[in-house]
C-alpha atoms as a PDB file:
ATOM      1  CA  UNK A   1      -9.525  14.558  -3.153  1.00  0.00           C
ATOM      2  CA  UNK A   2      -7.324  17.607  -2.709  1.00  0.00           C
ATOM      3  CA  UNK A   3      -6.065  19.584  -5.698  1.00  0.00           C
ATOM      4  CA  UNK A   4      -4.037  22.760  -6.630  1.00  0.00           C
ATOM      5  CA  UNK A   5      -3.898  24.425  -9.983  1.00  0.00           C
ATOM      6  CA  UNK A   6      -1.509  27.399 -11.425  1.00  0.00           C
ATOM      7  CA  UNK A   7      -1.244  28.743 -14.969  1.00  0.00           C
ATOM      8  CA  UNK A   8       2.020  28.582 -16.324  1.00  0.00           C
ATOM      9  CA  UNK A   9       3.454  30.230 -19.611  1.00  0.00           C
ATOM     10  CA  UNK A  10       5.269  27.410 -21.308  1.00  0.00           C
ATOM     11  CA  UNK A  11       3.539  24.779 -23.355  1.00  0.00           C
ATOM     12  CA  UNK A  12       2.382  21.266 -21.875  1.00  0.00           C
ATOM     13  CA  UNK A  13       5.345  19.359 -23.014  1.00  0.00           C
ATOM     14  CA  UNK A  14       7.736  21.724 -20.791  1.00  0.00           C
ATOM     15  CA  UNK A  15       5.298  21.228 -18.105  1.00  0.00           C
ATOM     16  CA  UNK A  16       5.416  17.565 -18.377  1.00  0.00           C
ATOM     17  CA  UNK A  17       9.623  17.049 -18.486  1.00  0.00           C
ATOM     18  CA  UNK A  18       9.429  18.516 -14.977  1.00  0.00           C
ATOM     19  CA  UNK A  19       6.818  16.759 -13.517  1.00  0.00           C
ATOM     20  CA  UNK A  20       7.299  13.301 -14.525  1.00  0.00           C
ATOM     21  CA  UNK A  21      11.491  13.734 -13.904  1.00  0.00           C
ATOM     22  CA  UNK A  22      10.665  12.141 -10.936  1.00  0.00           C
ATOM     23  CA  UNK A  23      14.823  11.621  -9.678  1.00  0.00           C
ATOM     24  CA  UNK A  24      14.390  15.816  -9.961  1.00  0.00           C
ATOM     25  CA  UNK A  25      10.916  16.661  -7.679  1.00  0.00           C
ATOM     26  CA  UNK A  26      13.221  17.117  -4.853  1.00  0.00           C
ATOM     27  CA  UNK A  27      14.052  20.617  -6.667  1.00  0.00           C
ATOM     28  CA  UNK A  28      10.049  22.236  -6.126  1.00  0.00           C
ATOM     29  CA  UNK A  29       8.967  20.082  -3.802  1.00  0.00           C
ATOM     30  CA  UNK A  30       9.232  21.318   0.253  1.00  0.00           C
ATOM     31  CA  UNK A  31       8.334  17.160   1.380  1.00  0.00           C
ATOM     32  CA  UNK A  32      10.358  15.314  -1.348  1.00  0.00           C
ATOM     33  CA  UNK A  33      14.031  15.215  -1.979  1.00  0.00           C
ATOM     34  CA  UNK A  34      13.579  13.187  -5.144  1.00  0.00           C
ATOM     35  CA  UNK A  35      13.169   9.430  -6.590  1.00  0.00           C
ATOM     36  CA  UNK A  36      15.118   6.459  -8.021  1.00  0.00           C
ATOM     37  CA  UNK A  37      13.133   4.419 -10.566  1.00  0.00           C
ATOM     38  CA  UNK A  38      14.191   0.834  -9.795  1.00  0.00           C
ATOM     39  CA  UNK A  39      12.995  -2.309 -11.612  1.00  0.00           C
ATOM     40  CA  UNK A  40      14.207  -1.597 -15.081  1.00  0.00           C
ATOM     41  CA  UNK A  41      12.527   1.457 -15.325  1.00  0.00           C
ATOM     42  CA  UNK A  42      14.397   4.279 -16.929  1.00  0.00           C
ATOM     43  CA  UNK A  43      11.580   7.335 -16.943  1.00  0.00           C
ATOM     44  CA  UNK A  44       7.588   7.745 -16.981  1.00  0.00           C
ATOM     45  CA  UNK A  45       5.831   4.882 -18.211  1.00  0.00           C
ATOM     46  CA  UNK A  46       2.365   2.777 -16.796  1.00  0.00           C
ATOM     47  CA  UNK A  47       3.619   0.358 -14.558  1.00  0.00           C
ATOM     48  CA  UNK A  48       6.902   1.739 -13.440  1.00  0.00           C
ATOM     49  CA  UNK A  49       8.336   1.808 -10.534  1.00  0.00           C
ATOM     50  CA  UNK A  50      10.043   4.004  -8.719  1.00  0.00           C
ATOM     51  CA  UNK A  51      10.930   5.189  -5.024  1.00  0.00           C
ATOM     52  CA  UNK A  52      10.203   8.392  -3.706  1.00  0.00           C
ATOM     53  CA  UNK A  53      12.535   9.719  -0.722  1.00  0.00           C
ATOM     54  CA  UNK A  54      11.127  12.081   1.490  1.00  0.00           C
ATOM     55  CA  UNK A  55      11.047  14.536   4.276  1.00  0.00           C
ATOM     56  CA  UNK A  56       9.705  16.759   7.523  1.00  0.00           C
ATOM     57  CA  UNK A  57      12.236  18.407   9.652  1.00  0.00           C
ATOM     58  CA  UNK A  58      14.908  15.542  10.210  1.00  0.00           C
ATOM     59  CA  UNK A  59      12.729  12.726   9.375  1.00  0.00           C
ATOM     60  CA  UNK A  60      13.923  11.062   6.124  1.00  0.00           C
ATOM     61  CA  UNK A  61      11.698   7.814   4.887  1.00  0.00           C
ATOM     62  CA  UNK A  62      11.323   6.305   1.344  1.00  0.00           C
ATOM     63  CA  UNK A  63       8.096   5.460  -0.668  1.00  0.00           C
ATOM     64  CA  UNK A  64       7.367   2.589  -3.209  1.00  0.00           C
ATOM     65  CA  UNK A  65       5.522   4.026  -6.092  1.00  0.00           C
ATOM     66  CA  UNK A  66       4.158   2.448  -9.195  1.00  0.00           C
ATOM     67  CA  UNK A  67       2.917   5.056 -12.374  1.00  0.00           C
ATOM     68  CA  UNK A  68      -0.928   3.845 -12.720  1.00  0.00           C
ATOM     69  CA  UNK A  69      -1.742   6.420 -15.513  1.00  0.00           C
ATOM     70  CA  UNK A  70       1.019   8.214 -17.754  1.00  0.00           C
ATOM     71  CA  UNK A  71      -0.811   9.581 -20.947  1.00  0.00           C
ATOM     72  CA  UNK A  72       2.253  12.602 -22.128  1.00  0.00           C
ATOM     73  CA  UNK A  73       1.940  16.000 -22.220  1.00  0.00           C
ATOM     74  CA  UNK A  74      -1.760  15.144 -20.131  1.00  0.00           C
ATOM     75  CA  UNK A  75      -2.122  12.936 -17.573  1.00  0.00           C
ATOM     76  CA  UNK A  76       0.153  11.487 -14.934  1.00  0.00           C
ATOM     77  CA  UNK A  77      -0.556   9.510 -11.612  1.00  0.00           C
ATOM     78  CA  UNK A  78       1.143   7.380  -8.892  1.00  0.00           C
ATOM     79  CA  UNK A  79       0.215   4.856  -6.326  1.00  0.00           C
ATOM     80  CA  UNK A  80       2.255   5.152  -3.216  1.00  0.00           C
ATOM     81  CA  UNK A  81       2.421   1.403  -1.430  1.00  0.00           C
ATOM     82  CA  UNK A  82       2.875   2.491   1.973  1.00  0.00           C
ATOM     83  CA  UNK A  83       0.160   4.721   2.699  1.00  0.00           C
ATOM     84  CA  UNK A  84      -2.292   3.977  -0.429  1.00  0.00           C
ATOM     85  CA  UNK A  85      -2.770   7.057  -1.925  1.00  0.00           C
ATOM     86  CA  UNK A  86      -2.153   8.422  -5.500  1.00  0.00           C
ATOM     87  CA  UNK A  87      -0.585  11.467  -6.450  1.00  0.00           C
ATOM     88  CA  UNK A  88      -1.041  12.767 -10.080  1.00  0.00           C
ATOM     89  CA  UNK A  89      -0.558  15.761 -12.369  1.00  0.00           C
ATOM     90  CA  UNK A  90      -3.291  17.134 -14.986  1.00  0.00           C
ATOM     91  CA  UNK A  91      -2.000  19.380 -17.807  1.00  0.00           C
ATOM     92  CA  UNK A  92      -4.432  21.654 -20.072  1.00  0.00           C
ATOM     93  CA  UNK A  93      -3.011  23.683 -22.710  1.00  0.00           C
ATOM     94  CA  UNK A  94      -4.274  27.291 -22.695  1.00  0.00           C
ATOM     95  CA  UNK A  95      -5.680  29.379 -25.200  1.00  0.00           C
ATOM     96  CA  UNK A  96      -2.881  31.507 -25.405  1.00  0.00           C
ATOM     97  CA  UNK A  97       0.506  28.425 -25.206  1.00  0.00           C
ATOM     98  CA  UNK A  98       0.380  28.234 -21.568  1.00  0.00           C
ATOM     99  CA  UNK A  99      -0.557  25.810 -19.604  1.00  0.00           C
ATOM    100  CA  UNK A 100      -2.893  25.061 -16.473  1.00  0.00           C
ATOM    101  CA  UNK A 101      -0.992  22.423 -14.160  1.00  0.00           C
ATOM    102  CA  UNK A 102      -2.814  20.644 -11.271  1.00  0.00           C
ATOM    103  CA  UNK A 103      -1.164  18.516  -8.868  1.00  0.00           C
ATOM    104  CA  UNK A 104      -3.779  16.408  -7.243  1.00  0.00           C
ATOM    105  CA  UNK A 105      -3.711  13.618  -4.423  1.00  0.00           C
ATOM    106  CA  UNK A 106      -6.303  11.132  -3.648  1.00  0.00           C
ATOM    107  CA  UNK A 107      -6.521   8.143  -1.036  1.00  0.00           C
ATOM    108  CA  UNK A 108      -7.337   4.812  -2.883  1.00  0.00           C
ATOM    109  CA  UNK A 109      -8.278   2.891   0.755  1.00  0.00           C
ATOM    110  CA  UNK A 110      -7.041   4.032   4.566  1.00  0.00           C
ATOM    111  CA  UNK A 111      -3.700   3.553   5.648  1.00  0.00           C
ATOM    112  CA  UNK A 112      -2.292   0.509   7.667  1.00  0.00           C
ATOM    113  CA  UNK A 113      -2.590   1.413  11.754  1.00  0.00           C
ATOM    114  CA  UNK A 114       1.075   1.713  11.406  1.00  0.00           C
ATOM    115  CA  UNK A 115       1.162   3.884   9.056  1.00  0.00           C
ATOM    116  CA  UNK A 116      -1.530   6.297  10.517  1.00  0.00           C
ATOM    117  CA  UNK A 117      -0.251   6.766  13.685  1.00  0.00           C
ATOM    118  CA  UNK A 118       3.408   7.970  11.907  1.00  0.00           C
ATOM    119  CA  UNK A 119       1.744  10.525   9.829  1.00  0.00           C
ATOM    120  CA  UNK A 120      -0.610  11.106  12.624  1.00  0.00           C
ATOM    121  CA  UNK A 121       2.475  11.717  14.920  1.00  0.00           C
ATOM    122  CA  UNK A 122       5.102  13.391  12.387  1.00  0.00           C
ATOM    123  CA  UNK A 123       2.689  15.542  10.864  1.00  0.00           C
ATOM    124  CA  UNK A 124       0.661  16.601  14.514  1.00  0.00           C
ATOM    125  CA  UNK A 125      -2.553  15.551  12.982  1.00  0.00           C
ATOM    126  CA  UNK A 126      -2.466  18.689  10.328  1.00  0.00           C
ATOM    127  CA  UNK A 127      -1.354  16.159   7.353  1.00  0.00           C
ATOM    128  CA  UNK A 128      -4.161  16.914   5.259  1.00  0.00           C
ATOM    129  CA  UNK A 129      -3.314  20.626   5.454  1.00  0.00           C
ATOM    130  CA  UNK A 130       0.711  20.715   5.442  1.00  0.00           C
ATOM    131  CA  UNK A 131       0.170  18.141   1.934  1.00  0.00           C
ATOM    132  CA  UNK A 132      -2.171  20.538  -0.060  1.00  0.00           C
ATOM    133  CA  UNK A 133       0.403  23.511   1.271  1.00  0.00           C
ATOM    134  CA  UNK A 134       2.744  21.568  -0.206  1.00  0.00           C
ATOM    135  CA  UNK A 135       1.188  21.509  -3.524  1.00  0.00           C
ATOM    136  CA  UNK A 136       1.236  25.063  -3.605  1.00  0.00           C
ATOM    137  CA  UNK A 137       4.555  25.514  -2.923  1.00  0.00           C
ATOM    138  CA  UNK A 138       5.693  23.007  -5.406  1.00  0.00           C
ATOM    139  CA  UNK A 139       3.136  24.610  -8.771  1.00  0.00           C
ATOM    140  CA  UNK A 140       4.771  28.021  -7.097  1.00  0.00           C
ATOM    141  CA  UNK A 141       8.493  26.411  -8.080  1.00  0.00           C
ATOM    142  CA  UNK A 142       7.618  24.901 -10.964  1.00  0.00           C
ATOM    143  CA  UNK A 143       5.873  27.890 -12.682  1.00  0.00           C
ATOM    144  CA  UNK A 144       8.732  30.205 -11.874  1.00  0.00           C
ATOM    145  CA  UNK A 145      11.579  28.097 -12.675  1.00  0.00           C
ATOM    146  CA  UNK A 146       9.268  27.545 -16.070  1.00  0.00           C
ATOM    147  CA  UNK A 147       9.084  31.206 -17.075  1.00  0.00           C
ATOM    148  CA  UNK A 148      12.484  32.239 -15.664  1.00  0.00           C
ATOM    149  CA  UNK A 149      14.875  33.557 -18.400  1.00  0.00           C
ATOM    150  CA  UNK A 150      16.976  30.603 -19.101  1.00  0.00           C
END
């Protein structure tokens, strides 16, 4: 499993809009330009769907995703279809109001062939490293556009 962590100063319910506004992750993240939840689903809830659109350089591809653990203001995970891994969120409140915020990712079983050799090729074999990158970058956005005067 890889994992990042940051402290932010605004409570876990702030903390949790952002991250589960899933049509809005294109906004921190540097490999995601956002989601549509499809099937009925309207916002964060176990079992629903939605799709993820990504990115690296020009490449543009989308993602099926189904939430397999939403408990608010705490927990909040995803199963991606294509490439069986989850991707969740864990919130803590902090002593002092704040909040610690991990962003965590997890394969559930290997990829398909197919799907290996794409993310072997578009990410030059560094995946593992460019994704955990990534979740600095995005707990880096998300804490300062958390504590930025509004």
């Amino acid at each position: 499993m890889d994992e990042a962590s940051v402290t932010i100063a605004a409570p876990p319910d702030r903390v949790w809009e952002l991250v589960t506004d899933v049509t809005n992750m294109g906004r921190w993240s540097p490999g995601n330009t956002g989601g549509k939840w499809v099937g009925g689903a309207k916002g964060p809830a176990e079992g629903a769907r939605f799709i993820g659109f990504n990115k690296r350089g020009l490449m543009r591809w989308p993602t099926r995703c189904t939430i397999v653990e939403c408990v608010p203001t705490e927990r909040f995970a995803f199963q991606v279809a294509e490439n069986n891994m989850q991707w969740g969120w864990r919130l803590a409140p902090t002593s002092d109001g704040g909040t610690t915020l991990t962003q965590w990712r997890n394969r559930v079983s290997p990829p398909s062939a197919v799907v290996n050799a794409f993310a072997t090729a578009l990410f030059r074999g560094k995946v593992d490293e460019e994704m955990v990158d990534g979740m600095h970058r995005t707990l880096a956005k998300i804490k300062s556009q958390l504590e930025s005067p509004a």
